[in-house]
Structure formats: C-alpha cells, structure tokens
Protein backbone atom coordinates (compact mmCIF):
# COMPACT_ATOMS: atom_id res chain seq x y z
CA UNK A 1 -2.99 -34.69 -2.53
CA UNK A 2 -0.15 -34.90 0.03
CA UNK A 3 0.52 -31.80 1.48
CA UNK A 4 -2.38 -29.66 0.78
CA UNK A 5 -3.55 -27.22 3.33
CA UNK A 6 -7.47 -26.52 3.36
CA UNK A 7 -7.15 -23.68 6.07
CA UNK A 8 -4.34 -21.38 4.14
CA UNK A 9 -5.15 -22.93 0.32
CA UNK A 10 -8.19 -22.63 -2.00
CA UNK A 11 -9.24 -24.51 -5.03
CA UNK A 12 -11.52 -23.61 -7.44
CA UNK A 13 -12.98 -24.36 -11.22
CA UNK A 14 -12.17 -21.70 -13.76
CA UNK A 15 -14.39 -20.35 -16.02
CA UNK A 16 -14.53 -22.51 -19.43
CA UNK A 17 -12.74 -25.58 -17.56
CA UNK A 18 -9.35 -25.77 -15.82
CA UNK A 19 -8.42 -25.48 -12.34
CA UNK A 20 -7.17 -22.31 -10.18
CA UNK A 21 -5.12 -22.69 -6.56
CA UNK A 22 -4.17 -20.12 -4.34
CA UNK A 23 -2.71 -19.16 -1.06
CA UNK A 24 -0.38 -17.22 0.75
CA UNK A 25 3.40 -17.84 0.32
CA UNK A 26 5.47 -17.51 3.57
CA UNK A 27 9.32 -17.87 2.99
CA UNK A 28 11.71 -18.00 6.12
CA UNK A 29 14.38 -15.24 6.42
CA UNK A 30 17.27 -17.37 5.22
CA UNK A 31 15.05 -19.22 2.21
CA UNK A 32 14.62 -17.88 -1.19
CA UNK A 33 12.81 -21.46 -2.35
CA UNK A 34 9.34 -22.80 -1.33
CA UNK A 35 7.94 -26.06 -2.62
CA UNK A 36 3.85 -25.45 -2.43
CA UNK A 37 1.85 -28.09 -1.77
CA UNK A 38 -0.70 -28.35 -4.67
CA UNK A 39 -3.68 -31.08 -6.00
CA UNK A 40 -2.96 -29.76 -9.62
CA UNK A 41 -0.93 -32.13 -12.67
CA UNK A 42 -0.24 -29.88 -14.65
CA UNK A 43 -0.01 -26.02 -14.20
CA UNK A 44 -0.21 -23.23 -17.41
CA UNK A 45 0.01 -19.43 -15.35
CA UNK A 46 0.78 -18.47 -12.28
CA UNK A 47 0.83 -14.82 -10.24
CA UNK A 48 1.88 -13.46 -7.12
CA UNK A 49 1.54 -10.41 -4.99
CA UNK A 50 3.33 -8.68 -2.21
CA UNK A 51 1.28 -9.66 1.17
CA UNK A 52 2.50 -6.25 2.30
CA UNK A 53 1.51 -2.53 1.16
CA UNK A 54 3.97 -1.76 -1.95
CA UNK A 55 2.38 1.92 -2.00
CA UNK A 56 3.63 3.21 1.10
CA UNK A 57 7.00 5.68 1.15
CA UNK A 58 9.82 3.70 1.69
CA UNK A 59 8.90 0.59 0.04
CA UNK A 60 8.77 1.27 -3.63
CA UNK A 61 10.78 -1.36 -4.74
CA UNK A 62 9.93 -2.86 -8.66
CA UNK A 63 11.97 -5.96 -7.20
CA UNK A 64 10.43 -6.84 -4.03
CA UNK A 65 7.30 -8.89 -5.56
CA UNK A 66 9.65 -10.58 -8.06
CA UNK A 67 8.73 -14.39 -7.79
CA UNK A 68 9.71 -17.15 -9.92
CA UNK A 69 7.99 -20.26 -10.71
CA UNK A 70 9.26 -23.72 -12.04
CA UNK A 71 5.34 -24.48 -13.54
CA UNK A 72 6.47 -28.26 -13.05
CA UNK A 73 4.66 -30.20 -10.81
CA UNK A 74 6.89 -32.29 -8.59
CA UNK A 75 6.84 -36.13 -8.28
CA UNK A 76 5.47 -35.17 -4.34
CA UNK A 77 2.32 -33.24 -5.32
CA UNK A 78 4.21 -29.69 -5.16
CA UNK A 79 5.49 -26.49 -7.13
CA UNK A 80 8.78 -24.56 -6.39
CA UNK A 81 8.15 -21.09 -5.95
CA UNK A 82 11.29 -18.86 -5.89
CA UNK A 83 11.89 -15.23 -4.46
CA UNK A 84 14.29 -13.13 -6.47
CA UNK A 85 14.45 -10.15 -4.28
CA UNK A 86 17.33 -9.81 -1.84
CA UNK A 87 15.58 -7.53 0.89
CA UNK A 88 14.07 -10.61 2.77
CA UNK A 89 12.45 -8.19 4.73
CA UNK A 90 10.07 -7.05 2.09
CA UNK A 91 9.19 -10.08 0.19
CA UNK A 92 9.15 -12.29 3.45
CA UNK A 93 5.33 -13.37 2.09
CA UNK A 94 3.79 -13.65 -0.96
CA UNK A 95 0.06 -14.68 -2.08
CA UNK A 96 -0.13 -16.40 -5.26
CA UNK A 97 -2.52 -17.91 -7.49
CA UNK A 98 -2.17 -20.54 -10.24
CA UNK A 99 -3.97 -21.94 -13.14
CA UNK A 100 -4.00 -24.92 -15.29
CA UNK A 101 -5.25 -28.64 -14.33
C-alpha cells in the first residue's frame, strides 16, 4: 500500500487469523492529527503508548498518552490518529499498534 514505511512500521499475522501493524507515532508541535500510513482494510482495536518515560517525577500526567483513533481506513491506504493532550511537549510521540485485517 501507498505510504507504508518498512523501516519505522511492522506487520505481522495474529494469532487465530487477522492482521496486527505497528509503529511509532511522531506528531509535529503545532499538529494534534496524524494520518498513518497502513496496508490494513479494515481495522477492529487499536493501542498506543507514550514513547517517553510516564514514571518519572514531573510527568505524571493520566492525559498525556490520550490518543484517539477514527478505526476507518481512508480511501488513501491510511488511519487518523488524534492526540487529545494539550502539553505537546509530552505526547510529541506515540507508538501504537493495531489489529484487525
């Protein structure tokens, strides 16, 4: 598909059929909306994770790893990911994984 990155994405059969994707999410410091690239049609779960220590003093925010996603697969071959966190800072990048077909 259009778009997909073999050096930053992965994709990979799931256990009992399906399809998994992941890869690291990097928004700009003005965006809150990333459109992934993705070989998928179809797309049931999805997760993501701070790509920075959450544990440390200072940074324990609930909101900083909140990221939205539209689970519709674009007409392009890609998924909108949005970041609902307003430190930009913290939630700058994300790594994510989704599931489905």
């Amino acid at each position: 598909m259009a778009g997909f990155d073999d050096s930053v994405q992965r994709s990979y059969t799931l256990p009992g059929g399906g399809r998994g994707e992941s890869g690291k999410i990097d928004f700009s410091a003005n965006s809150f909306c990333q459109a992934v690239p993705t070989r998928m049609i179809s797309v049931y779960d999805y997760k993501t994770i701070p790509a920075f220590d959450n544990t440390t003093a200072g940074f324990q925010n609930i909101y900083t790893h909140n990221v939205i996603c539209d689970m519709s697969i674009s007409a392009n071959g890609t998924i909108g990911f949005h970041r609902q966190c307003m430190r930009t800072d913290l939630s700058s990048s994300v790594y994510y994984s989704l599931s489905g077909w």
